[in-house]
Protein backbone atom coordinates (compact mmCIF):
# COMPACT_ATOMS: atom_id res chain seq x y z
CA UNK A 1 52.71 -5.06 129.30
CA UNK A 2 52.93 -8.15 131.03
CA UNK A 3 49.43 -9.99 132.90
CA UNK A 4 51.95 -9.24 136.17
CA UNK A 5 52.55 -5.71 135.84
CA UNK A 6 48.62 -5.05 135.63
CA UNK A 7 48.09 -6.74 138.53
CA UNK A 8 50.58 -4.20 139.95
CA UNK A 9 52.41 -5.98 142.01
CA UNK A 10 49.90 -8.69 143.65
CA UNK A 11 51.84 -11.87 144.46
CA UNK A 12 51.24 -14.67 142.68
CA UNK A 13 51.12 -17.10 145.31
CA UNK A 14 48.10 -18.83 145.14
CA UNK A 15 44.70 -19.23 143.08
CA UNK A 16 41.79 -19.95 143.03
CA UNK A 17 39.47 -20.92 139.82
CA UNK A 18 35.89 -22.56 140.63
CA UNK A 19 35.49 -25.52 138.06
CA UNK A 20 32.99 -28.53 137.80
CA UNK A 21 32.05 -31.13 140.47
CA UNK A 22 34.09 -32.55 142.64
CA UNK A 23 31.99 -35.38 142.28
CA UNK A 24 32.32 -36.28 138.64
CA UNK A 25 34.82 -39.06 137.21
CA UNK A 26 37.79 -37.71 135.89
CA UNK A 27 37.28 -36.59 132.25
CA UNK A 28 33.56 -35.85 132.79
CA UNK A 29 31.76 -32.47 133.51
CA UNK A 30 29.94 -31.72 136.21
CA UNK A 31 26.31 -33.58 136.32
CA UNK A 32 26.47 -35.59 133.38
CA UNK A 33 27.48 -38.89 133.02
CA UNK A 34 28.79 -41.09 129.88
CA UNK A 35 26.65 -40.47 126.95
CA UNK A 36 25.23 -37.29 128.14
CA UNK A 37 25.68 -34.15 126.78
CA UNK A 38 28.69 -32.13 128.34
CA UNK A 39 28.00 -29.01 130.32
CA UNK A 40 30.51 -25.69 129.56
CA UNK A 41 33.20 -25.58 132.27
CA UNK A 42 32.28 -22.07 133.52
CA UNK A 43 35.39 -20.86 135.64
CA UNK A 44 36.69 -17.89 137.77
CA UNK A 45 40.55 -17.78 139.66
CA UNK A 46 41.94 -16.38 142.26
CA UNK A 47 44.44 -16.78 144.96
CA UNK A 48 43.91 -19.21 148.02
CA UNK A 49 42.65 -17.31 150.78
CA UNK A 50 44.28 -16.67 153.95
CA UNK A 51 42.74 -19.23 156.15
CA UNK A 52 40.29 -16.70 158.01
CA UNK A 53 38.85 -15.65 154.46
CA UNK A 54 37.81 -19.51 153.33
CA UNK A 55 34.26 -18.77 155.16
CA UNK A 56 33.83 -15.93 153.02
CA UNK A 57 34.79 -17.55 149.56
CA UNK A 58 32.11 -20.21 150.78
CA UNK A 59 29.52 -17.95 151.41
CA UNK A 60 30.86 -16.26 147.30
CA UNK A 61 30.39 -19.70 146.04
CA UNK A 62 27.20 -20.59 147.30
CA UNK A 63 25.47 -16.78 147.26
CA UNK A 64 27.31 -15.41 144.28
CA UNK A 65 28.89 -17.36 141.84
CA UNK A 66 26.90 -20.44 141.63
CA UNK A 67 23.88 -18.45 140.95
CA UNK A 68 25.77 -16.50 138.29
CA UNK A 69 26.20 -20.16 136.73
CA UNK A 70 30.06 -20.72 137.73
CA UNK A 71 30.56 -24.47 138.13
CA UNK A 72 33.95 -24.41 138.23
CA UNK A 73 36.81 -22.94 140.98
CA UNK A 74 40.96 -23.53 140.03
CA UNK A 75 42.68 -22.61 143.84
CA UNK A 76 46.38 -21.55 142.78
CA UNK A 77 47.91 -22.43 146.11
CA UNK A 78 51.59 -22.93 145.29
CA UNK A 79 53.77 -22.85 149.01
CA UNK A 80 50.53 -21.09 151.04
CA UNK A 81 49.58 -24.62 152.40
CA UNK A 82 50.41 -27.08 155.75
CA UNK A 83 52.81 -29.22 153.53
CA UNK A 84 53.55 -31.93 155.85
CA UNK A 85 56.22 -33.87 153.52
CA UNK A 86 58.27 -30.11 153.59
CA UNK A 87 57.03 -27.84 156.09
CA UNK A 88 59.94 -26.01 155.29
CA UNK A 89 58.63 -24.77 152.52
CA UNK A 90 55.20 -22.92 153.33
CA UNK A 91 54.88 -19.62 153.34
CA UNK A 92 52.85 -17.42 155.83
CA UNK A 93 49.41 -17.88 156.56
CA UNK A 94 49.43 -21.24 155.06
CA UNK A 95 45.36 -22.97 155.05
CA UNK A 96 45.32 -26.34 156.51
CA UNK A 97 44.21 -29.65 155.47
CA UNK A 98 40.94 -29.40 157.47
CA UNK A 99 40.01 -25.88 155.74
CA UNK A 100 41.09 -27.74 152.14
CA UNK A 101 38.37 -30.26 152.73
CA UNK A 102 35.89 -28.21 154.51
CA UNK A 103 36.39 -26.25 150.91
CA UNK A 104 35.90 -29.56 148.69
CA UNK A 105 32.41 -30.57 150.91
CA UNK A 106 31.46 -26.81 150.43
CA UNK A 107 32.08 -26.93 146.15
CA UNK A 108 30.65 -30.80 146.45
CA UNK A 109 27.39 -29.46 147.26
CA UNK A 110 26.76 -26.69 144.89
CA UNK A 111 27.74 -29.05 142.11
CA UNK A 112 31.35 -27.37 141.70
CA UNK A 113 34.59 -28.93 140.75
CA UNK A 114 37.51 -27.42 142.77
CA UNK A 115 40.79 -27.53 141.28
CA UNK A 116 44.07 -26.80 143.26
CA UNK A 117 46.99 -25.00 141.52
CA UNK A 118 50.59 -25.16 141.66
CA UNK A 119 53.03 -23.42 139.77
CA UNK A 120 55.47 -25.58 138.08
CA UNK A 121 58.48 -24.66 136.44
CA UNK A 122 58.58 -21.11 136.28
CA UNK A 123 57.28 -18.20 138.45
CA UNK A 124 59.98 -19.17 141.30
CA UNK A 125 60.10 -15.60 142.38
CA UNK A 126 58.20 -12.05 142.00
CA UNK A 127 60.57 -8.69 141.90
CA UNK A 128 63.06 -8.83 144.99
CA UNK A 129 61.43 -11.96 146.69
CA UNK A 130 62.03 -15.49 145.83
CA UNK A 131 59.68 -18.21 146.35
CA UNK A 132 60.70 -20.76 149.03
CA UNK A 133 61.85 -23.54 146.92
CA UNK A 134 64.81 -21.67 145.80
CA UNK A 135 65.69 -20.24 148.94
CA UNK A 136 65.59 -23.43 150.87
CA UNK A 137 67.31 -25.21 148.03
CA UNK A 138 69.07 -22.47 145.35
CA UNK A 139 71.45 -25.78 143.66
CA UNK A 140 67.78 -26.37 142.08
CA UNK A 141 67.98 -23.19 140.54
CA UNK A 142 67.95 -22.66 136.87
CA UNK A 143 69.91 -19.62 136.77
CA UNK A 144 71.94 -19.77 140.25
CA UNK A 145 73.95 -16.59 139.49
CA UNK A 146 71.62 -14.21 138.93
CA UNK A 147 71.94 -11.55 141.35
CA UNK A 148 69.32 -12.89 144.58
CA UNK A 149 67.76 -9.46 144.08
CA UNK A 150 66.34 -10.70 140.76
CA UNK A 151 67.89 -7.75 138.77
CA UNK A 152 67.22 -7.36 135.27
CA UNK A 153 64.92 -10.65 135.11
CA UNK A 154 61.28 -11.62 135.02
CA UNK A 155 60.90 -14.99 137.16
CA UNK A 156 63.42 -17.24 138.46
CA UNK A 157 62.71 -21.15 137.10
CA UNK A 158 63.37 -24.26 138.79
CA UNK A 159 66.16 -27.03 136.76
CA UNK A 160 63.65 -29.42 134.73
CA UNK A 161 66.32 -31.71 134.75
CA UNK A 162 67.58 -31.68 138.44
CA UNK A 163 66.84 -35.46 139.45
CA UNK A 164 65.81 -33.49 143.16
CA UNK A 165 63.20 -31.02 142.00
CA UNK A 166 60.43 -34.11 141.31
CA UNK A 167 61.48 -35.81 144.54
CA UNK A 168 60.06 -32.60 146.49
CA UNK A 169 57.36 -31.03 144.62
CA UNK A 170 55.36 -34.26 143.18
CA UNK A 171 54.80 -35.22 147.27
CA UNK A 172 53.68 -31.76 147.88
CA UNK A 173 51.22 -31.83 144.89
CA UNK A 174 50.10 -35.35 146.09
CA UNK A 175 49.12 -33.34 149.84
CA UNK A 176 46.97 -31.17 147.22
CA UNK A 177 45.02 -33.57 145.67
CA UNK A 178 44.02 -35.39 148.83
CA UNK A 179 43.57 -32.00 150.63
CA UNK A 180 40.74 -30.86 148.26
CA UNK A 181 39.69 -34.51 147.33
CA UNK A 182 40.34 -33.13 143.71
CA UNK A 183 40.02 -34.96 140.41
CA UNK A 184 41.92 -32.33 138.16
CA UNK A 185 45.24 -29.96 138.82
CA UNK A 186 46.22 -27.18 136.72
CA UNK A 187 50.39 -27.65 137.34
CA UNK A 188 50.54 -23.73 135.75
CA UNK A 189 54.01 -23.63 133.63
CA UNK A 190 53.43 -20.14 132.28
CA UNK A 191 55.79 -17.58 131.40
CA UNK A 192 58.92 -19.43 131.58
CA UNK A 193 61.11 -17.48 130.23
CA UNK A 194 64.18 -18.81 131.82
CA UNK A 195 65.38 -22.34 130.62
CA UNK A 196 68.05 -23.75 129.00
CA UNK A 197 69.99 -21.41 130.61
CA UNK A 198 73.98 -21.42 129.95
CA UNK A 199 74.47 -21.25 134.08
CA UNK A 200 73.02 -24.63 134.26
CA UNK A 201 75.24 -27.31 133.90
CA UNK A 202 72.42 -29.62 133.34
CA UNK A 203 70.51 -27.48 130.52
CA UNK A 204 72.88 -25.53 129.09
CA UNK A 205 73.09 -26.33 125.51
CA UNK A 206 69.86 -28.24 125.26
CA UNK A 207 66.55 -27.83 123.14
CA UNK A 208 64.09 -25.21 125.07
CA UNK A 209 61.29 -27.08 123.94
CA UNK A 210 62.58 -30.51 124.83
CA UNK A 211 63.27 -29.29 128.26
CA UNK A 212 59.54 -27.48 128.41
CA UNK A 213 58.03 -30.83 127.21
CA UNK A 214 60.00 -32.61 129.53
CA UNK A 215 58.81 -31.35 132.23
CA UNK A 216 55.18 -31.37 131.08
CA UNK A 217 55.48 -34.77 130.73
CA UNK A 218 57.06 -35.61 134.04
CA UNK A 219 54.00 -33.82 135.93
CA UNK A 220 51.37 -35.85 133.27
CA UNK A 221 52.92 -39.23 133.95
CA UNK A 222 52.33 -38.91 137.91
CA UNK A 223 49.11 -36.81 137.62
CA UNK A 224 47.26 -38.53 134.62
CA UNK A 225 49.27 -41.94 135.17
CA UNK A 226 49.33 -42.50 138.69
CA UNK A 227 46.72 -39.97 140.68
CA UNK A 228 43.92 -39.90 137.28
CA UNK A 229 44.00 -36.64 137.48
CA UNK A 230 42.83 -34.13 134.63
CA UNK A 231 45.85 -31.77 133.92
CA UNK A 232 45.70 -28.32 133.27
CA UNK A 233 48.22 -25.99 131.83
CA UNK A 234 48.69 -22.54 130.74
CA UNK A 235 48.97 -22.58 127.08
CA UNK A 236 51.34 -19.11 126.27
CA UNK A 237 54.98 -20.96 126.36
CA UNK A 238 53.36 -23.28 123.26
CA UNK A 239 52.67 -20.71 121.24
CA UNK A 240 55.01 -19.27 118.91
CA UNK A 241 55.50 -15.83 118.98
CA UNK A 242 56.89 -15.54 115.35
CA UNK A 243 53.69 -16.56 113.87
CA UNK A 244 50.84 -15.47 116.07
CA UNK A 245 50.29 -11.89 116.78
CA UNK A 246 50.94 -12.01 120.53
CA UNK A 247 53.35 -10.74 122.68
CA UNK A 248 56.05 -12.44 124.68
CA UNK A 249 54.07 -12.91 127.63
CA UNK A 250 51.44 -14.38 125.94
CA UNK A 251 53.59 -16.40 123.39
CA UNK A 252 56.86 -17.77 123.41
CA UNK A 253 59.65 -16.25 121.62
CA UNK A 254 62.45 -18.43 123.52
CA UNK A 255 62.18 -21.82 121.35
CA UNK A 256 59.26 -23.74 123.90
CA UNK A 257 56.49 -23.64 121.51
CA UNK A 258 57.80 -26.77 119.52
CA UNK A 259 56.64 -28.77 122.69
CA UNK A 260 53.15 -28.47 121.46
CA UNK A 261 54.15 -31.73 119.36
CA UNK A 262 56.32 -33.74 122.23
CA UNK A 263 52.95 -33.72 124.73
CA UNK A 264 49.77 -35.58 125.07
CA UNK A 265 46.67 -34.47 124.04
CA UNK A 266 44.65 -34.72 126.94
CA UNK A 267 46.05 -31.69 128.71
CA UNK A 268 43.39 -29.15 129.01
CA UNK A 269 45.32 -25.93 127.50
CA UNK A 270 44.67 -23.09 129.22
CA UNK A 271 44.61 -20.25 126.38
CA UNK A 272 44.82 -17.19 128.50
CA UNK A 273 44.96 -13.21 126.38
CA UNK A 274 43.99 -9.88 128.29
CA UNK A 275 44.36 -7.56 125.44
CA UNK A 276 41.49 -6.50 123.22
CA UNK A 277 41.96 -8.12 119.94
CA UNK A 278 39.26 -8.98 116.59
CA UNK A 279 40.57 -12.34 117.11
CA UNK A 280 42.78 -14.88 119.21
CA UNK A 281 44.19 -17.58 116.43
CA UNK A 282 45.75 -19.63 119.05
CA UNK A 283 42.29 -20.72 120.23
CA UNK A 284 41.67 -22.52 116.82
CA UNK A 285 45.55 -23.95 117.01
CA UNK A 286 45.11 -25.41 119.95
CA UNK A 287 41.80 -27.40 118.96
CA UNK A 288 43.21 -27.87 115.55
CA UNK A 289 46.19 -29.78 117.53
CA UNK A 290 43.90 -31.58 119.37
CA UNK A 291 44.01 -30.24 122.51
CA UNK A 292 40.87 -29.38 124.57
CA UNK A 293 40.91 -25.39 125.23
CA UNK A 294 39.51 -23.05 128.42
CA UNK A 295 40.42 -20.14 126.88
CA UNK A 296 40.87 -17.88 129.63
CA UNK A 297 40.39 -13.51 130.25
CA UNK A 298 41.08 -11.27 132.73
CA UNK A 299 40.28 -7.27 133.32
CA UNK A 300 38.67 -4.99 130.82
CA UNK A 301 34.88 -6.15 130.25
CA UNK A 302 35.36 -5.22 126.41
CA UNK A 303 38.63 -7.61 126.12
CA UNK A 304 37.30 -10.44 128.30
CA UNK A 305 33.86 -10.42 125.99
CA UNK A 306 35.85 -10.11 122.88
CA UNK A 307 38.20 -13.39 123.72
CA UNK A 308 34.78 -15.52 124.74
CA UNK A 309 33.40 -14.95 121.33
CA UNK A 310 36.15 -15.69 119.75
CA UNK A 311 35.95 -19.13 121.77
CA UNK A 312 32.15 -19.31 120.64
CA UNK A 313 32.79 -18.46 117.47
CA UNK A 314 35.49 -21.49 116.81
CA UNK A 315 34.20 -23.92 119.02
CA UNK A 316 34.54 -27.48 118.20
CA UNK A 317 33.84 -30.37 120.35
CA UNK A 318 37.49 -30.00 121.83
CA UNK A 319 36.08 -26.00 123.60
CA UNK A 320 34.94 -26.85 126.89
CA UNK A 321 33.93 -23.18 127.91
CA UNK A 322 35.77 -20.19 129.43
CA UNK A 323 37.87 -19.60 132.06
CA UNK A 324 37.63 -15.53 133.97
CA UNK A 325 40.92 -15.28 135.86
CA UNK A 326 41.08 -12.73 138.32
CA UNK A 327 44.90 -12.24 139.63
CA UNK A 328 43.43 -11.56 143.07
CA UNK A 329 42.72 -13.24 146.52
CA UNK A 330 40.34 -15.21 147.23
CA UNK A 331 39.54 -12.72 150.32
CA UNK A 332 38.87 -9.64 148.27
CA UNK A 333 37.21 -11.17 145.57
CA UNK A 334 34.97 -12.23 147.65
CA UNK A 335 34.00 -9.21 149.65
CA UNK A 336 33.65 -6.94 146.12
CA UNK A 337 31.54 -9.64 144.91
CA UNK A 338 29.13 -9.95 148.10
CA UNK A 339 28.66 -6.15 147.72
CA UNK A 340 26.81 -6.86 144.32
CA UNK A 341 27.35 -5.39 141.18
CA UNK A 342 29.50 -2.23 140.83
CA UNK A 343 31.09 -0.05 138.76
CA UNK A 344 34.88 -0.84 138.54
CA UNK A 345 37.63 1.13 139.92
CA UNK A 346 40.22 2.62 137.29
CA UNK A 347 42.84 0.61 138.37
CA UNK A 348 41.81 -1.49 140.73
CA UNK A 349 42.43 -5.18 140.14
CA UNK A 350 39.20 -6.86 142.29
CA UNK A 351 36.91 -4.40 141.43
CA UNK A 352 37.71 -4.86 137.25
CA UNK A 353 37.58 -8.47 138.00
CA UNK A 354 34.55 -9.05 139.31
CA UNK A 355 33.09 -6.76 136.79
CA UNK A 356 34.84 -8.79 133.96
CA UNK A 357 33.17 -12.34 135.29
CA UNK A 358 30.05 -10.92 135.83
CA UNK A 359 29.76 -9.55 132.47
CA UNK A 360 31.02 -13.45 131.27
CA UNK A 361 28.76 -14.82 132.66
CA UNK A 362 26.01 -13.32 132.05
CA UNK A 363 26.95 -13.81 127.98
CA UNK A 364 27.40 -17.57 128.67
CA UNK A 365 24.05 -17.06 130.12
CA UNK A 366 22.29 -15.79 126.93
């Protein structure tokens, strides 16, 4: 079952994941400077809020998580922002500039780095609806005759190698990073599943993973080379399926995971797994590669404790903490957290959540 399905049918639109200071230099962790001792990245996401719910993810940050001992939140906005170099692309409810920075003082002054989200690559639609990118410009499609109903797929994908797709999104990502005055992005790039697809004339026939690591690559060379920016990444489309016992949401199984080799190391690898396993090998691969890791959880307490053990447990100096995703706005995540400490809700998304990062980090706590 795929990290989407659970969420039952939340749009993934936007997120939100509380990381370190704003104020530290790129590369650094929050409060400690060169030749101190780094300080765990403790993390939660969710999706941007609509703009009359940013008060009340303040008021989480500085009542709620910060005391819990988050220091870190990653804002997965994707097209739910003012874009001024495409307004035709926002979707509803988009937050503005001035809310972005009023957001940045807010996580500059408890100490918390705020990273903004987009989702690159993949995740161009959800069921029936298509994300406005390919319905303002469908020749950028990767798979342009698929049915626009989005029968019988997962996500629609954006062409890595269309020489227009940079020309729009890297402006929009640069409104980002001077929105929340950031000094990291997390450019997302999971579940791709289609690329190198036969209906594009451009891909069609090529290497999956050379196409993956292409794009990778483009978005490191503008963030890392030109903004010095920290990029994050989801790690599941560079991990091979074949050999590692996860799924095909979690791993690839569609020839990206060779990329792993064709990217630089400095990417902070997102190692996200929601299922209850003994162990998670791709959180030693990914250190072992030479890649820092934020391995990542989400939902059931048990599974979410069992994964940030595992991190523990094969830490090197490349682990830089954990990561508590939450696949839920910003807006109700806040509320269930302000109410305190609950039991969760079988199936309810916020209320298993919260109970998951609470239980987190409490353990990083101990």
């Amino acid at each position: 079952m795929s990290r989407v399905e659970w969420v039952a049918g939340q749009v993934l639109v936007g997120a939100c994941c509380v990381v370190l200071s704003a104020g530290a230099a790129v590369g650094e962790v929050a409060g400690h400077g060169a030749g101190q001792p780094p300080q765990e990245w403790r993390g939660v996401h969710c999706f941007v809020p609509s703009p009359g719910g940013m008060a009340l993810l303040k008021r989480a940050i500085a009542e709620v998580l910060v005391p819990m001992g988050v220091n870190a939140v990653v804002l997965e906005v994707n097209y739910r922002f003012e874009y001024q170099s495409h307004p035709e692309l926002r979707q509803s409810n988009p937050i503005s500039k001035a809310l972005a920075r009023d957001l940045a003082a807010c996580c500059r002054e408890h100490k918390v780095r705020l990273i903004p989200q987009f989702n690159c690559l993949g995740h161009q639609s959800w069921r029936a609806s298509t994300l406005p990118l390919l319905v303002k410009y469908p020749e950028l499609d990767e798979t342009p005759k698929i049915s626009k109903q989005n029968r019988w797929i997962y996500c629609r994908s954006w062409c890595p190698l269309h020489p227009r797709v940079n020309e729009i999104i890297l402006p929009m990502i640069d409104e980002l990073i001077d929105a929340f005055e950031s000094d990291a992005f997390h450019v997302g790039m999971d579940e791709v599943w289609l690329i190198a697809s036969n209906q594009c004339p451009r891909c069609r026939d090529k290497d999956p993973a050379d196409l993956f690591a292409k794009a990778v690559n483009d978005y490191h060379r503008h963030l890392v080379g030109r903004r010095r920016q920290t990029m994050l990444m989801w790690g599941d489309r560079l991990i091979n399926g074949k050999t590692m016992p996860y799924g095909p949401w979690e791993s690839s199984w569609n020839g990206t995971a060779a990329a792993i080799d064709k990217i630089p190391k400095d990417i902070i690898i997102c190692d996200w797994h929601y299922g209850l396993q003994d162990d998670y090998p791709s959180v030693r691969y990914f250190q072992q590669k030479g890649f820092r890791v934020w391995p990542a959880s989400w939902g059931a307490v048990k599974a979410a404790l069992s994964l940030l053990d595992c991190g523990r447990r094969d830490a090197t100096d490349r682990m830089i903490g954990h990561l508590c995703t939450t696949w839920t706005g910003a807006d109700g995540l806040s509320r269930e957290l302000l109410k305190g400490p609950g039991h969760p809700k079988r199936g309810d998304v916020t209320s298993n959540a919260a109970a998951a990062l609470r239980a987190c980090m409490a353990r990083l706590r101990e």
